[in-house]
Protein backbone atom coordinates (compact mmCIF):
# COMPACT_ATOMS: atom_id res chain seq x y z
CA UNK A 1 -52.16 -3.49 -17.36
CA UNK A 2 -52.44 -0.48 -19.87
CA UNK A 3 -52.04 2.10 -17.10
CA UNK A 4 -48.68 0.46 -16.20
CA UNK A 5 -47.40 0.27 -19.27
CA UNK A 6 -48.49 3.91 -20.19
CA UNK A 7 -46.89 4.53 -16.64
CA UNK A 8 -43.54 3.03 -17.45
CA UNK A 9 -43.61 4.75 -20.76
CA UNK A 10 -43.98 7.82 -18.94
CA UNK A 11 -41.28 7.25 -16.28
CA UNK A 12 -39.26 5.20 -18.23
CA UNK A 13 -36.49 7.76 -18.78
CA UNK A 14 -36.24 8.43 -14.90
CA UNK A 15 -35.83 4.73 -14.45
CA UNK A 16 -33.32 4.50 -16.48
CA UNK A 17 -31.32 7.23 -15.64
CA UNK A 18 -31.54 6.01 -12.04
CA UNK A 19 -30.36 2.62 -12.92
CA UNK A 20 -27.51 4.54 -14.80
CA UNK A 21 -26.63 6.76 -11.53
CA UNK A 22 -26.87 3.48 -9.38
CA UNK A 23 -24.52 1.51 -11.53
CA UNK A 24 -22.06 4.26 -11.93
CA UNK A 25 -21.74 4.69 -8.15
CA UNK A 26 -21.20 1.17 -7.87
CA UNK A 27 -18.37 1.73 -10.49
CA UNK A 28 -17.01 4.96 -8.76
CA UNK A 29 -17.22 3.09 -5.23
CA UNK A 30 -15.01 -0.39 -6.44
CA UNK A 31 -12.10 2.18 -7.83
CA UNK A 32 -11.93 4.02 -4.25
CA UNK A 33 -8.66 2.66 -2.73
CA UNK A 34 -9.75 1.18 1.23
CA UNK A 35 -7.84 3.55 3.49
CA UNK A 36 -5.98 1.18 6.18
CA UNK A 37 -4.41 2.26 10.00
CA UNK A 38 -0.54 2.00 10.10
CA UNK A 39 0.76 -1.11 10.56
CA UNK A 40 2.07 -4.28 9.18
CA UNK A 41 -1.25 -6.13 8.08
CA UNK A 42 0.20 -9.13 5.92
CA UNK A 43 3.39 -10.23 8.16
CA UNK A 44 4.11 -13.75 6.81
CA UNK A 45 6.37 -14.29 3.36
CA UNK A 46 4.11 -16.12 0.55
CA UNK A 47 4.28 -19.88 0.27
CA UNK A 48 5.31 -22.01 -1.74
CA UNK A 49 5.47 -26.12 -2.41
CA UNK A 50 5.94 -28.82 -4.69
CA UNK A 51 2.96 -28.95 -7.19
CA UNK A 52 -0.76 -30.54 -6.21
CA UNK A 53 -1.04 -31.91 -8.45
CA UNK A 54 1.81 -32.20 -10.26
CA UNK A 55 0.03 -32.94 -13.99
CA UNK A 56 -1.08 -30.63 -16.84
CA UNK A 57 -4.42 -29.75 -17.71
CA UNK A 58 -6.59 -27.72 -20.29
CA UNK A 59 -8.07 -23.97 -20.02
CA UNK A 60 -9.21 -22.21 -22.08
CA UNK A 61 -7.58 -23.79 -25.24
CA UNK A 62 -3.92 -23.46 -22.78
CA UNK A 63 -2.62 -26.01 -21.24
CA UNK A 64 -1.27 -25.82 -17.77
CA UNK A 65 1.32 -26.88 -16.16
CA UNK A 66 1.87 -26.55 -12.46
CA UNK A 67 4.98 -25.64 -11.04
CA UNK A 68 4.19 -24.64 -7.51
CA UNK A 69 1.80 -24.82 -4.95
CA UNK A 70 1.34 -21.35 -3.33
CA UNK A 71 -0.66 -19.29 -1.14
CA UNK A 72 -0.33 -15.80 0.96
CA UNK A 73 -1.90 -13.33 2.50
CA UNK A 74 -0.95 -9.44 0.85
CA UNK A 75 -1.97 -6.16 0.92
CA UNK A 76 -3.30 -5.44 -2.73
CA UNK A 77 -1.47 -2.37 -4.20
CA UNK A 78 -3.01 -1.77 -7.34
CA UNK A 79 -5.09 -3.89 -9.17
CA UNK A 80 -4.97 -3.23 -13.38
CA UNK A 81 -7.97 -5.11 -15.60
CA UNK A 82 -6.81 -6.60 -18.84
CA UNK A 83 -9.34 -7.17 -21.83
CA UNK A 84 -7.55 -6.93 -25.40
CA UNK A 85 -3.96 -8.54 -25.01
CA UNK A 86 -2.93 -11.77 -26.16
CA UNK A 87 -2.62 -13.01 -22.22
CA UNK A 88 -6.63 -11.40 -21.12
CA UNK A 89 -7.61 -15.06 -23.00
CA UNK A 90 -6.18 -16.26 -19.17
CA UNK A 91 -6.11 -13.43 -16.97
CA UNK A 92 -8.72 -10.55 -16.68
CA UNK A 93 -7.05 -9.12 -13.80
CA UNK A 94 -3.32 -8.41 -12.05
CA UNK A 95 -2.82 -7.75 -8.48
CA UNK A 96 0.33 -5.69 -7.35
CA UNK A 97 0.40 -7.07 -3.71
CA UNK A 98 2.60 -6.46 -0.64
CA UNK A 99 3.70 -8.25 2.54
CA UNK A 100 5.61 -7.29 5.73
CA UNK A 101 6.78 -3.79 5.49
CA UNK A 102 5.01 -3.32 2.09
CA UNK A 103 1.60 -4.27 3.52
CA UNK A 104 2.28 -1.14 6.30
CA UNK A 105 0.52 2.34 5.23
CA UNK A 106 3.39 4.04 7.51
CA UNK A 107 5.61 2.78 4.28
CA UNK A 108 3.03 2.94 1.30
CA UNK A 109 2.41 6.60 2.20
CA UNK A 110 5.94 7.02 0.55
CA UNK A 111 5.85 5.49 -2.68
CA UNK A 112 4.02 6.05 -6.01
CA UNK A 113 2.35 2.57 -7.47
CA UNK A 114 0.85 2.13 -10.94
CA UNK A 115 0.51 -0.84 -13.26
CA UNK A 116 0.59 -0.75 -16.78
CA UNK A 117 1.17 -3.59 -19.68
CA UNK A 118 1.61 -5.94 -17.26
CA UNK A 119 3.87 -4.47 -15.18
CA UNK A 120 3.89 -2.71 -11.60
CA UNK A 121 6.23 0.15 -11.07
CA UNK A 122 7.06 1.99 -7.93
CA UNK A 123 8.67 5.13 -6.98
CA UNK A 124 9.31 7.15 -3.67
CA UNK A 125 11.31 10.23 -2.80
CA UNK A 126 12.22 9.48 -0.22
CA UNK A 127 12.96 5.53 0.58
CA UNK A 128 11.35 4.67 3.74
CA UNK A 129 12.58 0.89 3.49
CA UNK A 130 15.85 -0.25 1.25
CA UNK A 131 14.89 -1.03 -2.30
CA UNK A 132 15.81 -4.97 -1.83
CA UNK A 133 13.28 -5.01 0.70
CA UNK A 134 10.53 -3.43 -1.21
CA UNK A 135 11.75 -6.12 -4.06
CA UNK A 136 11.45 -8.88 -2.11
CA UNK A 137 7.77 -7.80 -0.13
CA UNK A 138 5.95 -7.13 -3.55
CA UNK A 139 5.21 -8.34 -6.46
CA UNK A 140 3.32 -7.68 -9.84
CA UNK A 141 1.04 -10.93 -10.01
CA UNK A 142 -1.20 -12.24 -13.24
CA UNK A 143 -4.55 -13.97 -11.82
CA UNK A 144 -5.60 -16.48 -13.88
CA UNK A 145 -9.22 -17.62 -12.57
CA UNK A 146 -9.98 -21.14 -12.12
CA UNK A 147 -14.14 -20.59 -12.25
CA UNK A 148 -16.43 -17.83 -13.15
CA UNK A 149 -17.01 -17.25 -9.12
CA UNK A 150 -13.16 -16.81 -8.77
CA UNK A 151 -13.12 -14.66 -11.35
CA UNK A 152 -15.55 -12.39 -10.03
CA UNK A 153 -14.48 -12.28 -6.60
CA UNK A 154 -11.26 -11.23 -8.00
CA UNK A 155 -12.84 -8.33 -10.00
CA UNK A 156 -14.26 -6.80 -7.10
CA UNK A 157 -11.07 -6.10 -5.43
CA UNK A 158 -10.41 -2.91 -4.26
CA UNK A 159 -6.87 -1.47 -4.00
CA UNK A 160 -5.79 -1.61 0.15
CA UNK A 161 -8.08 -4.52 0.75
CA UNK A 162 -5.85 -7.76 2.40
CA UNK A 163 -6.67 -10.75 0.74
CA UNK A 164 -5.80 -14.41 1.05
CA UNK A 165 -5.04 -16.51 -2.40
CA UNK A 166 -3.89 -20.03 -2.72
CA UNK A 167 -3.82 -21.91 -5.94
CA UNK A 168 -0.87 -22.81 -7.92
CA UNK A 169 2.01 -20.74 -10.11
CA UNK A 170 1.59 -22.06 -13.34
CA UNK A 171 3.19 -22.45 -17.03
CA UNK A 172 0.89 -21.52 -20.04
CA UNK A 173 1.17 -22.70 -23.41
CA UNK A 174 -0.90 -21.53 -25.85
CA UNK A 175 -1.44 -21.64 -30.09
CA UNK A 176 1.60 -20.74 -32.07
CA UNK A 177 4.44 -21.21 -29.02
CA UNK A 178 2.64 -18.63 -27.16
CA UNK A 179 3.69 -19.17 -23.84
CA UNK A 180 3.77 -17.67 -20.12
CA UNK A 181 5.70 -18.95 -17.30
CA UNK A 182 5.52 -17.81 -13.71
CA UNK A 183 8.66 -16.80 -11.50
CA UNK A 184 9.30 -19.16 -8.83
CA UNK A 185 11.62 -16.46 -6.71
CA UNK A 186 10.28 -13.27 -4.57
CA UNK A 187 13.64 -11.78 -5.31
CA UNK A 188 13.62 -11.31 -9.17
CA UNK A 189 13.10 -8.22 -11.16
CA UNK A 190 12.66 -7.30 -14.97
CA UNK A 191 11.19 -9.57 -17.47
CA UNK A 192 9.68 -13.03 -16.41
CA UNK A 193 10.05 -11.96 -12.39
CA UNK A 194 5.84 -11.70 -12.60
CA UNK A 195 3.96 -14.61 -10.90
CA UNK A 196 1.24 -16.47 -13.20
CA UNK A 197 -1.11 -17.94 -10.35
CA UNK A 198 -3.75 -20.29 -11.06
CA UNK A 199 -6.32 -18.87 -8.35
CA UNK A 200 -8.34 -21.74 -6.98
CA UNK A 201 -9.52 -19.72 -4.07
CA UNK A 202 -9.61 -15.90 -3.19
CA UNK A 203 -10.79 -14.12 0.20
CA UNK A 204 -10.71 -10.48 1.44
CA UNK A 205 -9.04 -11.24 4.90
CA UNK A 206 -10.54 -7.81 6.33
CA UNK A 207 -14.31 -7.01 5.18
């Protein structure tokens, strides 16, 4: 037992550092966006339904209210980790996602994505697809994990992956009339047109 020990004192620093070069390629590997063939890979519109079910509960000192069931199948965008503003209490994570012709690299190639503060912004130079379209086949969305799993299944999404959600778009009230309320239309833009989803399930549709 003493020659291990003096053995791991010896080597410790090389184990370590090796731990430290694992963990970082991990890190460097999960921010590499997945690289997809052309084509549309998320056809259908997202859906959406009357609440199930339709009463409040308790999270996280929030209560929440349901106001829609909803599920679909996107093309994730960008993905932008929150840890220090008021709403990271609910939401680690948002996922800019994209359907029909915003799911297709043929039109991505064209635009510039980024999140930031809770928003998604998008530019191109050249507008492969009218600007109501790209409107109305993406969306800046605020994940709001119903379980620790959830949570880190949606953490380990990589930007270009297709996933599959379905859980519900939610109201959030929290201490001192803090509150956050989900859109309910695809077509919206500017302040509130972000989706809050409750996340009750989340799949990458392409692994």
């Amino acid at each position: 037992m003493a020659d291990l020990v003096d053995w791991l004192r010896e080597r410790g620093g090389w184990f370590l550092a090796g731990v430290l070069a694992v963990l970082l390629g991990a890190w460097w590997w999960q921010g590499l966006p997945l690289a997809q063939p052309p084509g549309i890979l998320a056809p259908q519109d997202p859906l959406q339904a009357d609440p199930d079910p339709a009463v409040p509960w308790t999270f996280r000192d929030h209560r929440i209210t349901p106001l829609a069931r909803f599920e679909l199948r996107a093309r994730v965008l960008s993905t932008e980790r929150y840890r220090f503003d008021r709403a990271a209490e609910l939401s680690p994570v948002d996922f800019a996602l994209g359907w029909g012709p915003m799911s297709d690299t043929r039109v991505l190639d064209a635009f510039t994505i980024r999140q930031r503060d809770r928003w998604y912004f998008w530019s191109s130079g050249n507008m492969p697809i009218p600007a109501a379209e790209v409107i109305s086949h993406s969306a800046n969305m605020h994940m709001i994990p119903s379980s620790g799993s959830v949570e880190r299944r949606l953490l380990a999404v990589r930007t270009g992956q297709v996933v599959e959600l379905s859980g519900q778009l939610v109201r959030a009230d929290g201490r001192n009339g803090w509150h956050w309320v989900s859109s309910l239309s695809r077509t919206d833009t500017g302040d509130g047109s972000c989706e809050v989803v409750w996340v009750e399930s989340v799949r990458v549709a392409d692994r």
